[in-house]
PDB file of N, CA and C in Angstrom:
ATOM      1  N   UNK A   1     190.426 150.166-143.970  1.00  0.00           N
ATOM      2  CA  UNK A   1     190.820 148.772-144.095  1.00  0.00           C
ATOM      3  C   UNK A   1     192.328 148.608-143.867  1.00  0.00           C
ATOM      4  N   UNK A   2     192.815 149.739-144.389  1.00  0.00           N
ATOM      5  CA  UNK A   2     194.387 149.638-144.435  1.00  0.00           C
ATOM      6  C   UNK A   2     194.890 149.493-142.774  1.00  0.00           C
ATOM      7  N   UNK A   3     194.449 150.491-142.142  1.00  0.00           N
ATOM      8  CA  UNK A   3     194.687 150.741-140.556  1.00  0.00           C
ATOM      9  C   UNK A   3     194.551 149.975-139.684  1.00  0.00           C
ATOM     10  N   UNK A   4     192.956 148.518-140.512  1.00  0.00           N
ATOM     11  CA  UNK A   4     192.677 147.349-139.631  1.00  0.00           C
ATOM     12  C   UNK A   4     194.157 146.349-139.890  1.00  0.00           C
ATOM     13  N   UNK A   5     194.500 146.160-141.169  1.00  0.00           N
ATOM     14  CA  UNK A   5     195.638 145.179-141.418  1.00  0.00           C
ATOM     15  C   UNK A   5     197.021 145.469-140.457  1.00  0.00           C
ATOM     16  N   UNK A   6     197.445 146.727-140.434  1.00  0.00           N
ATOM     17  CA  UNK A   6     198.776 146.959-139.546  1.00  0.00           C
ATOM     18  C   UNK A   6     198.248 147.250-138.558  1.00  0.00           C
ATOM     19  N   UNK A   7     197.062 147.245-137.398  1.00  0.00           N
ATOM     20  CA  UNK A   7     196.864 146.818-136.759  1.00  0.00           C
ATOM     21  C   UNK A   7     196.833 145.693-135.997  1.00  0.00           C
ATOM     22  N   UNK A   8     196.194 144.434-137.437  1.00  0.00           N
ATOM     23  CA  UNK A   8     196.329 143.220-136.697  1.00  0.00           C
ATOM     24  C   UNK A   8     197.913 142.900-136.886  1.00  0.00           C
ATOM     25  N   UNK A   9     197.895 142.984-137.760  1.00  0.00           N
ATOM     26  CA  UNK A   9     199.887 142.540-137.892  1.00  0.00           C
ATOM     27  C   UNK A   9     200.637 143.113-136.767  1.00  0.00           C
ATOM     28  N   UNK A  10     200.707 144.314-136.259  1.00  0.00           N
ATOM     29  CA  UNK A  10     200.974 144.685-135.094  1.00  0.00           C
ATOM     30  C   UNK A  10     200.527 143.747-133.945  1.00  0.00           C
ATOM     31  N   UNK A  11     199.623 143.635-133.664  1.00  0.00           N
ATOM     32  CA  UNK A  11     198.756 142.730-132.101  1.00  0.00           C
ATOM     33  C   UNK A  11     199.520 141.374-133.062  1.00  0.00           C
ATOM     34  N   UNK A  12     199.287 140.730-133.827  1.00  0.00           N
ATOM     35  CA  UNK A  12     200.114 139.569-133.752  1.00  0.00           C
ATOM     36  C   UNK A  12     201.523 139.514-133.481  1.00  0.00           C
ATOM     37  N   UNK A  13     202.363 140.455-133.874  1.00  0.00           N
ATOM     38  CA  UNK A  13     203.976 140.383-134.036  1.00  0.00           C
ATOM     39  C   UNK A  13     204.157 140.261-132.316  1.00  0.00           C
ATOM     40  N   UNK A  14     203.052 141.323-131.776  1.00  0.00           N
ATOM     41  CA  UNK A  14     203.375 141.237-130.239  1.00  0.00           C
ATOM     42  C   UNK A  14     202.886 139.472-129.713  1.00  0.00           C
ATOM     43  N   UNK A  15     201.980 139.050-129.827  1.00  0.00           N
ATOM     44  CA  UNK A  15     201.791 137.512-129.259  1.00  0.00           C
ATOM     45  C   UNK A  15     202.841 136.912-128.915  1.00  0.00           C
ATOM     46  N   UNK A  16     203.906 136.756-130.007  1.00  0.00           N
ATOM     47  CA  UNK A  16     204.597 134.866-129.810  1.00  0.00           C
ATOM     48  C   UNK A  16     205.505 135.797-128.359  1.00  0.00           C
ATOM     49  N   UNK A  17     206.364 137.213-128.302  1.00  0.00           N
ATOM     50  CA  UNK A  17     206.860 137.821-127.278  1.00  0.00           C
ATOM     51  C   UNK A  17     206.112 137.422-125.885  1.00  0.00           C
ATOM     52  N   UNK A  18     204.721 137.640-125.837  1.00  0.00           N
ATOM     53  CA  UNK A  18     203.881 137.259-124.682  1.00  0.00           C
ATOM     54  C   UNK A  18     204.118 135.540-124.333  1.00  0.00           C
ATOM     55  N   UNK A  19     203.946 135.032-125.308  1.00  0.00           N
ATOM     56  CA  UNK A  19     203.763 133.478-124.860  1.00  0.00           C
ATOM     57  C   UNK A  19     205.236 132.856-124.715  1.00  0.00           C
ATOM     58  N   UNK A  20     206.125 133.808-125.149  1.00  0.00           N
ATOM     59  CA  UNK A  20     207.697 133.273-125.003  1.00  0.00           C
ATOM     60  C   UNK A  20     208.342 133.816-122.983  1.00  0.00           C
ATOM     61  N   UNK A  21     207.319 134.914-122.835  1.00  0.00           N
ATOM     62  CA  UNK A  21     207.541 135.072-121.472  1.00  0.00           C
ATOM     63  C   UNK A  21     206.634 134.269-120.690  1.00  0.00           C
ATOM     64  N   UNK A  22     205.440 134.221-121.047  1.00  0.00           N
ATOM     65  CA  UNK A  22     204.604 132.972-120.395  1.00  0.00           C
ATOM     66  C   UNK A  22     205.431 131.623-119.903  1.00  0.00           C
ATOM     67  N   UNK A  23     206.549 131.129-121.305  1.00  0.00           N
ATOM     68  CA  UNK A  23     207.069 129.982-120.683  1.00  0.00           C
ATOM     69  C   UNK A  23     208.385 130.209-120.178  1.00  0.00           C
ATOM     70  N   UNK A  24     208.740 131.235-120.238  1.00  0.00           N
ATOM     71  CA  UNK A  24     209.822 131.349-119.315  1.00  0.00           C
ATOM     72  C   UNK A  24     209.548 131.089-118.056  1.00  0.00           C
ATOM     73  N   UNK A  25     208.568 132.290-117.546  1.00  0.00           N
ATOM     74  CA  UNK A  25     207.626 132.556-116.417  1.00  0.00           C
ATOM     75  C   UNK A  25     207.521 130.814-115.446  1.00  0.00           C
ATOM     76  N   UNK A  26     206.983 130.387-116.492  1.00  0.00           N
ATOM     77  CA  UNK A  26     206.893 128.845-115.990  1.00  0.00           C
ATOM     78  C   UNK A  26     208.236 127.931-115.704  1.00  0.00           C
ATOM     79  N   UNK A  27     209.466 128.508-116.716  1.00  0.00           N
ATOM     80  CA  UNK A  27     209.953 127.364-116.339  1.00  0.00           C
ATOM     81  C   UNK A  27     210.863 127.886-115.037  1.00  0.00           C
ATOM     82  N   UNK A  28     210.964 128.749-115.220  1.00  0.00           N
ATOM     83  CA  UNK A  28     211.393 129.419-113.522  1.00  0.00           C
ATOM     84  C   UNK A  28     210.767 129.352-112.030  1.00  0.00           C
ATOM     85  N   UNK A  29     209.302 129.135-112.513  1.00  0.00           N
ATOM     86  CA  UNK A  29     208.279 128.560-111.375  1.00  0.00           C
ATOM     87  C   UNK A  29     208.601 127.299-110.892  1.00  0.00           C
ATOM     88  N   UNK A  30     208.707 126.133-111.643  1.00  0.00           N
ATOM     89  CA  UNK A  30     208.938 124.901-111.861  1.00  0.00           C
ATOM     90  C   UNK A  30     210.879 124.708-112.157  1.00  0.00           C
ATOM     91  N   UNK A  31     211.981 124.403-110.963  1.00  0.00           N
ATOM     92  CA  UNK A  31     213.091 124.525-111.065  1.00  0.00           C
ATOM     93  C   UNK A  31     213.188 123.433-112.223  1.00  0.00           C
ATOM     94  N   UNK A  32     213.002 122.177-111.948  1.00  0.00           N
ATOM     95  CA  UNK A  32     213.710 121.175-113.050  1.00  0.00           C
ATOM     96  C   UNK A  32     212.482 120.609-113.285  1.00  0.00           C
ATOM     97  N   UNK A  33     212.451 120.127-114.748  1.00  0.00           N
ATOM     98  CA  UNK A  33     211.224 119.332-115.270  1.00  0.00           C
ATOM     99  C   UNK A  33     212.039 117.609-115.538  1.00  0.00           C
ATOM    100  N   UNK A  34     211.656 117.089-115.208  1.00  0.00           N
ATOM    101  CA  UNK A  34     212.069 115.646-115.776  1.00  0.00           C
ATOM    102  C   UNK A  34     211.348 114.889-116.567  1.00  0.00           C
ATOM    103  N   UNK A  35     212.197 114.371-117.654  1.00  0.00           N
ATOM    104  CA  UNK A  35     211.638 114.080-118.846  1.00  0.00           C
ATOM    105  C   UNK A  35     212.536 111.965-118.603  1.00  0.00           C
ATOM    106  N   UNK A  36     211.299 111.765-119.488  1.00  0.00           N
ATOM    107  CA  UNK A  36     211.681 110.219-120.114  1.00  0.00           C
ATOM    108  C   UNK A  36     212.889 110.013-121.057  1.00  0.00           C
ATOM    109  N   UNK A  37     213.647 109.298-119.871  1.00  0.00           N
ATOM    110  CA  UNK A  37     214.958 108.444-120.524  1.00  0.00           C
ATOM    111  C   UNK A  37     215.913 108.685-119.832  1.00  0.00           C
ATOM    112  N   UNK A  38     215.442 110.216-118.813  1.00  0.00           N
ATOM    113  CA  UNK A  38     216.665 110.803-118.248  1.00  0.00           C
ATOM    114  C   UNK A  38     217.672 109.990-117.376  1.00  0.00           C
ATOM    115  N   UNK A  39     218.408 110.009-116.803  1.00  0.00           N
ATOM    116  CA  UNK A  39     219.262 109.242-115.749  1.00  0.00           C
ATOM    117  C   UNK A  39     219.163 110.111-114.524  1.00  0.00           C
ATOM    118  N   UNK A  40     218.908 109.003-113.222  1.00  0.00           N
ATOM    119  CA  UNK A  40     218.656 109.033-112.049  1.00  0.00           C
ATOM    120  C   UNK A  40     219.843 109.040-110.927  1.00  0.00           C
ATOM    121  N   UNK A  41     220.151 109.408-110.758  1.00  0.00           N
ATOM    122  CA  UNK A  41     221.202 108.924-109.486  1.00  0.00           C
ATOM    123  C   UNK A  41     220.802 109.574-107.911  1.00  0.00           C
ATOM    124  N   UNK A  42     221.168 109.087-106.908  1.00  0.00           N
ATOM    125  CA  UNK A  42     220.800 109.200-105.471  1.00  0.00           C
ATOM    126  C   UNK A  42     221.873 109.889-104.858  1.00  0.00           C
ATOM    127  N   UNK A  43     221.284 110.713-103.460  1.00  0.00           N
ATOM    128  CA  UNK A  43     222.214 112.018-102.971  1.00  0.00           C
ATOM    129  C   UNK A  43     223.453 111.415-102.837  1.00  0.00           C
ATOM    130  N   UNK A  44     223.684 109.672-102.275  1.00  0.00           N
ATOM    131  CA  UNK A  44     224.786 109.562-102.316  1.00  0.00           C
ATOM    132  C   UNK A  44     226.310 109.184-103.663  1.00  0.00           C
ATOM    133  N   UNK A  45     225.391 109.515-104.934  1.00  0.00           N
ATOM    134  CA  UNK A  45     225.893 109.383-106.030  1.00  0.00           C
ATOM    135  C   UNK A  45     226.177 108.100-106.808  1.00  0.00           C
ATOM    136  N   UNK A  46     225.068 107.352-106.154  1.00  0.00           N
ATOM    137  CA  UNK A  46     224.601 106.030-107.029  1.00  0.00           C
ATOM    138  C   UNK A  46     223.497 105.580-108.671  1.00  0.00           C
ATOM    139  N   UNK A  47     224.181 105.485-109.220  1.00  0.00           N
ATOM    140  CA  UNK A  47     222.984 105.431-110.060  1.00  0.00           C
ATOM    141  C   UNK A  47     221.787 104.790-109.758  1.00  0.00           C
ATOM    142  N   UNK A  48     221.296 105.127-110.381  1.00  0.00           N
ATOM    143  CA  UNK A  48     219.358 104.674-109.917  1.00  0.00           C
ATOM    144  C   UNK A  48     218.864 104.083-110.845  1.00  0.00           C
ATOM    145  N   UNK A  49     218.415 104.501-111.703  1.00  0.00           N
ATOM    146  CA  UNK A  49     218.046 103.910-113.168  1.00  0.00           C
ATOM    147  C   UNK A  49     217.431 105.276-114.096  1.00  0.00           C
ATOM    148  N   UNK A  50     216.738 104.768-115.269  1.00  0.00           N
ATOM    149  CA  UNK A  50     215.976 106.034-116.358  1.00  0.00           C
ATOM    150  C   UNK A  50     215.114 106.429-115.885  1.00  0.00           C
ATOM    151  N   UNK A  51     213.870 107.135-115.961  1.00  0.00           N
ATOM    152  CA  UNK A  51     213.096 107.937-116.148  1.00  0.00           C
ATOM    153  C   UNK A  51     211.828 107.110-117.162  1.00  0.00           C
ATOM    154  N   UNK A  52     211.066 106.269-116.154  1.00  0.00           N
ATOM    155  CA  UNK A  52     210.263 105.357-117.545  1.00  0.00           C
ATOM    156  C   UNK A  52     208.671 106.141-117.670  1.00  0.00           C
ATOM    157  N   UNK A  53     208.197 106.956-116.566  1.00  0.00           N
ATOM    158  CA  UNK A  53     207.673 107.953-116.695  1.00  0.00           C
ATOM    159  C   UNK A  53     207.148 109.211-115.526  1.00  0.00           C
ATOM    160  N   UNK A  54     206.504 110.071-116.081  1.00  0.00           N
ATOM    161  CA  UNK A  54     206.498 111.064-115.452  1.00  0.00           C
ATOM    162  C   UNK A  54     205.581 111.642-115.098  1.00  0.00           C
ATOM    163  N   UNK A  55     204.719 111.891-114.085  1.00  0.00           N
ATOM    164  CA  UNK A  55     203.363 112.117-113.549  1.00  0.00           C
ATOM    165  C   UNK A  55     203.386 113.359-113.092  1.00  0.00           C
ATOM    166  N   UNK A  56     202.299 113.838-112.398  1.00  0.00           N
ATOM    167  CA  UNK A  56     202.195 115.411-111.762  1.00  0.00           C
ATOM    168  C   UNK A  56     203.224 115.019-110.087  1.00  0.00           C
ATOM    169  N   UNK A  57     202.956 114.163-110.011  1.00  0.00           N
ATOM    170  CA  UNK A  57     203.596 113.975-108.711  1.00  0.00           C
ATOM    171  C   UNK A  57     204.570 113.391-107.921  1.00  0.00           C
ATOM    172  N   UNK A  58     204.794 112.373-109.334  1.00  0.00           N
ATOM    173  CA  UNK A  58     206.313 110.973-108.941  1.00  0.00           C
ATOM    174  C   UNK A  58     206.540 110.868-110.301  1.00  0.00           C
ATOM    175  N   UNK A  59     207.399 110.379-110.693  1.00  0.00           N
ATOM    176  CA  UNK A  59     208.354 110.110-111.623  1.00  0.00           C
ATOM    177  C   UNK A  59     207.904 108.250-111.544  1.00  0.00           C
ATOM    178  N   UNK A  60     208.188 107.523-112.052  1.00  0.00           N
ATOM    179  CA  UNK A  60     208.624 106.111-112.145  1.00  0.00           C
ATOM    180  C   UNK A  60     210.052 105.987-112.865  1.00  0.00           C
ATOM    181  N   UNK A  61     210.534 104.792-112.146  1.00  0.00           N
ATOM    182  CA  UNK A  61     212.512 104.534-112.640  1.00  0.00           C
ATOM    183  C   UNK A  61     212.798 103.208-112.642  1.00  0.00           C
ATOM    184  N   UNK A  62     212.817 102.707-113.539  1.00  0.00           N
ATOM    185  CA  UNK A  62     213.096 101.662-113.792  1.00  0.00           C
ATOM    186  C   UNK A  62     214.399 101.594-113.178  1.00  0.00           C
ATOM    187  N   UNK A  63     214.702 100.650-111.884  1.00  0.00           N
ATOM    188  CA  UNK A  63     215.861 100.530-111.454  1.00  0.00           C
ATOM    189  C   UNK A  63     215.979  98.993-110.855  1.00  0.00           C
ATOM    190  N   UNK A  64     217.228  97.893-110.952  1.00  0.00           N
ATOM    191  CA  UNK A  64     217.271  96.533-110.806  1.00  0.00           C
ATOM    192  C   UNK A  64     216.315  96.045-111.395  1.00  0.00           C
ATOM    193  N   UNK A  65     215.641  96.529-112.745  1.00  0.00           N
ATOM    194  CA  UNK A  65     214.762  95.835-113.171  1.00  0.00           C
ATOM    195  C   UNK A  65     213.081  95.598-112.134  1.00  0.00           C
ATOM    196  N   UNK A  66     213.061  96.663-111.319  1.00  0.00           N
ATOM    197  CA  UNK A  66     211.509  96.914-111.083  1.00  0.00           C
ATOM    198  C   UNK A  66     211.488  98.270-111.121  1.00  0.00           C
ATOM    199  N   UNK A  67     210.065  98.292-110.852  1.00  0.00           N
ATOM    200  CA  UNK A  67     209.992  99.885-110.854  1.00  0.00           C
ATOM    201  C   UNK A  67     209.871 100.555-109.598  1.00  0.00           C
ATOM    202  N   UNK A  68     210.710 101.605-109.605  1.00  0.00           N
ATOM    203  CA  UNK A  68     210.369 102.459-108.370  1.00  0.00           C
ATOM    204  C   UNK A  68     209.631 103.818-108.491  1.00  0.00           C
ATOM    205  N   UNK A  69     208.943 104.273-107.487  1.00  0.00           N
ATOM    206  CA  UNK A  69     208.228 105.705-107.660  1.00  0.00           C
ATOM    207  C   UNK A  69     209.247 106.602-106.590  1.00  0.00           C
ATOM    208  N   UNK A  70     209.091 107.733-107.465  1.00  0.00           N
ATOM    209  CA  UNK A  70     210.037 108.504-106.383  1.00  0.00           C
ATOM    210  C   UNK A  70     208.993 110.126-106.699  1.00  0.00           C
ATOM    211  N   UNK A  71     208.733 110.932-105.634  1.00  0.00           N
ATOM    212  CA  UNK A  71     208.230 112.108-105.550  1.00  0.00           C
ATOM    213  C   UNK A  71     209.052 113.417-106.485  1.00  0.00           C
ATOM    214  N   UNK A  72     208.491 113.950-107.370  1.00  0.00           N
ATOM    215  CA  UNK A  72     208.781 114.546-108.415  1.00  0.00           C
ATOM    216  C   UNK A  72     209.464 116.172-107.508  1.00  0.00           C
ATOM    217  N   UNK A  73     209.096 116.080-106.066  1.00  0.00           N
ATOM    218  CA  UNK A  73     209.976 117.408-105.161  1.00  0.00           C
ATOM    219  C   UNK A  73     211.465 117.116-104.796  1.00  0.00           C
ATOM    220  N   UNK A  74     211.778 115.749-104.705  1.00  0.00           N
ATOM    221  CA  UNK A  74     212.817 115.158-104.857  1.00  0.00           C
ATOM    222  C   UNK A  74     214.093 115.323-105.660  1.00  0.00           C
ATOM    223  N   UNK A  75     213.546 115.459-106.684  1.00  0.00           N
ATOM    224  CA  UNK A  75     214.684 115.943-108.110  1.00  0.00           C
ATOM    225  C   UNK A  75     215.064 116.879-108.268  1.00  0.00           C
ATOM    226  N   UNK A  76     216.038 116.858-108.428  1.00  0.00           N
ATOM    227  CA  UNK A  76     217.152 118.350-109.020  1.00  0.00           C
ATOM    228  C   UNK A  76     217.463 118.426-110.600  1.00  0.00           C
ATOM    229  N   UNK A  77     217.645 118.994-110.710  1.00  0.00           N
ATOM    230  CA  UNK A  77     219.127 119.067-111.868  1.00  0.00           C
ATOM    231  C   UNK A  77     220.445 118.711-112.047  1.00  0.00           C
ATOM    232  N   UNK A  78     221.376 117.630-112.352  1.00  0.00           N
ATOM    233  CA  UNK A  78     222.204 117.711-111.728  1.00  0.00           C
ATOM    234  C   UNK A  78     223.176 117.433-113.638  1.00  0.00           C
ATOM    235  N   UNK A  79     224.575 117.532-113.429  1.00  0.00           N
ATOM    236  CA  UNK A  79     225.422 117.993-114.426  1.00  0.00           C
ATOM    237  C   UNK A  79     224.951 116.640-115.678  1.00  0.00           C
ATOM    238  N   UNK A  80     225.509 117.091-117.070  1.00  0.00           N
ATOM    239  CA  UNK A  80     225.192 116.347-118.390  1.00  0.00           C
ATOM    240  C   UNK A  80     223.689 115.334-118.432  1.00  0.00           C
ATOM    241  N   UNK A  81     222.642 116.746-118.214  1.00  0.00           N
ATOM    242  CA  UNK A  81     221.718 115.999-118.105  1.00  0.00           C
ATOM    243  C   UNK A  81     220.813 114.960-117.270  1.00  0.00           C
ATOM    244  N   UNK A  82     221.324 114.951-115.775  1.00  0.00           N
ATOM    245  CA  UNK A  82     221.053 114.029-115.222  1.00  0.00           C
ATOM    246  C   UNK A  82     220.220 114.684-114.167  1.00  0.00           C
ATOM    247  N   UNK A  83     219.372 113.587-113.420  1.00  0.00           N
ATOM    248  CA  UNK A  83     218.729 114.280-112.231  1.00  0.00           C
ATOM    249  C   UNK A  83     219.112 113.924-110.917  1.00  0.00           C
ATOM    250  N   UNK A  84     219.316 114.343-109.783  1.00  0.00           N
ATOM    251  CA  UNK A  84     219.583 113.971-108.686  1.00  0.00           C
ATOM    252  C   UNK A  84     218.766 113.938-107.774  1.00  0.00           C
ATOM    253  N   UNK A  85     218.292 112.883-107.043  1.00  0.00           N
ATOM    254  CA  UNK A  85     217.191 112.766-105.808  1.00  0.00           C
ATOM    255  C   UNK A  85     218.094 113.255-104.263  1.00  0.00           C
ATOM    256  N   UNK A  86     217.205 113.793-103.955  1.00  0.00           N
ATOM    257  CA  UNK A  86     217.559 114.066-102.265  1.00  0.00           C
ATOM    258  C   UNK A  86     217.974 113.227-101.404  1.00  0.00           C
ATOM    259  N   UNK A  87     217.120 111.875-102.038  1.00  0.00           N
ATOM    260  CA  UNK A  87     217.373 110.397-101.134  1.00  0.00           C
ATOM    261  C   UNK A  87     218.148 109.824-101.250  1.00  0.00           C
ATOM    262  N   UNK A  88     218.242 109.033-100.931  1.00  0.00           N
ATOM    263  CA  UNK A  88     219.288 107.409-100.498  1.00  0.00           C
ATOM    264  C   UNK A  88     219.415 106.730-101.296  1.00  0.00           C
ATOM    265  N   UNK A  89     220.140 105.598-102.073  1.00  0.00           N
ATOM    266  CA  UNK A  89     220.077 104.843-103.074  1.00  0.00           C
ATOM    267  C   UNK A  89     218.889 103.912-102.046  1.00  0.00           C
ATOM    268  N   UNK A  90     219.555 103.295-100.603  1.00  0.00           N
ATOM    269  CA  UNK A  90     218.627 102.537-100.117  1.00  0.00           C
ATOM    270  C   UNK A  90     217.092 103.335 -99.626  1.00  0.00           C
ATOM    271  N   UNK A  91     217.267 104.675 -99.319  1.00  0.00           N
ATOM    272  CA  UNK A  91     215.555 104.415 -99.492  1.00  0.00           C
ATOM    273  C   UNK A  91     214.851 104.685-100.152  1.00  0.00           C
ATOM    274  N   UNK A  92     215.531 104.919-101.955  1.00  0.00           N
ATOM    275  CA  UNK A  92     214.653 104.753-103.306  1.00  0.00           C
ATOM    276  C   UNK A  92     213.936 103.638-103.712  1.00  0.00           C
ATOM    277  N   UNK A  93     215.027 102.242-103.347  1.00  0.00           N
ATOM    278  CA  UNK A  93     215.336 101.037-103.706  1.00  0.00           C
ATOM    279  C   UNK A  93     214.454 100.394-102.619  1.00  0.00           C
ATOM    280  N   UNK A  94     213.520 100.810-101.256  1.00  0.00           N
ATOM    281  CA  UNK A  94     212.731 100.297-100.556  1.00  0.00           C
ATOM    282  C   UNK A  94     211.511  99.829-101.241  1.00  0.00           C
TER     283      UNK A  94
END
């Protein structure tokens, strides 16, 4: 009985190590994730608007007060949190 307990305590201590490389694994697969609220700006360094939500495939951005969809391959990372699109202010804003 004794040998089953530090056994399992062993196979558990190893888990959270596995699932902490699992999401590494992922977030290195996936360069930038964009999250709701974030700030938007365009390649030519215009702001865009927030981040009102976030799909498998486009983002939505509340920008001039409508909404725009922009393709979630689009986005970067860009400094204090912000994301940067590849595009145009004008052909976000189309």
């Amino acid at each position: 009985m004794r040998k089953f307990i530090i056994l399992a305590a062993a196979t558990l201590a190893g888990l959270p190590s596995v699932a902490l490389a699992d999401v590494a694994a992922a977030e290195t697969a996936s360069a930038f994730v964009p999250r709701v609220g974030q700030l938007v700006y365009s390649s030519d360094g215009k702001r865009i608007g927030n981040i009102d939500r976030v799909d498998a495939a486009r983002v939505s951005i509340i920008a001039d007060m409508k909404m725009v969809y922009v393709a979630r391959s689009t986005l970067s990372a860009g400094d204090k949190g912000r994301a940067i699109s590849s595009l145009k202010a004008a052909e976000i804003r189309k």
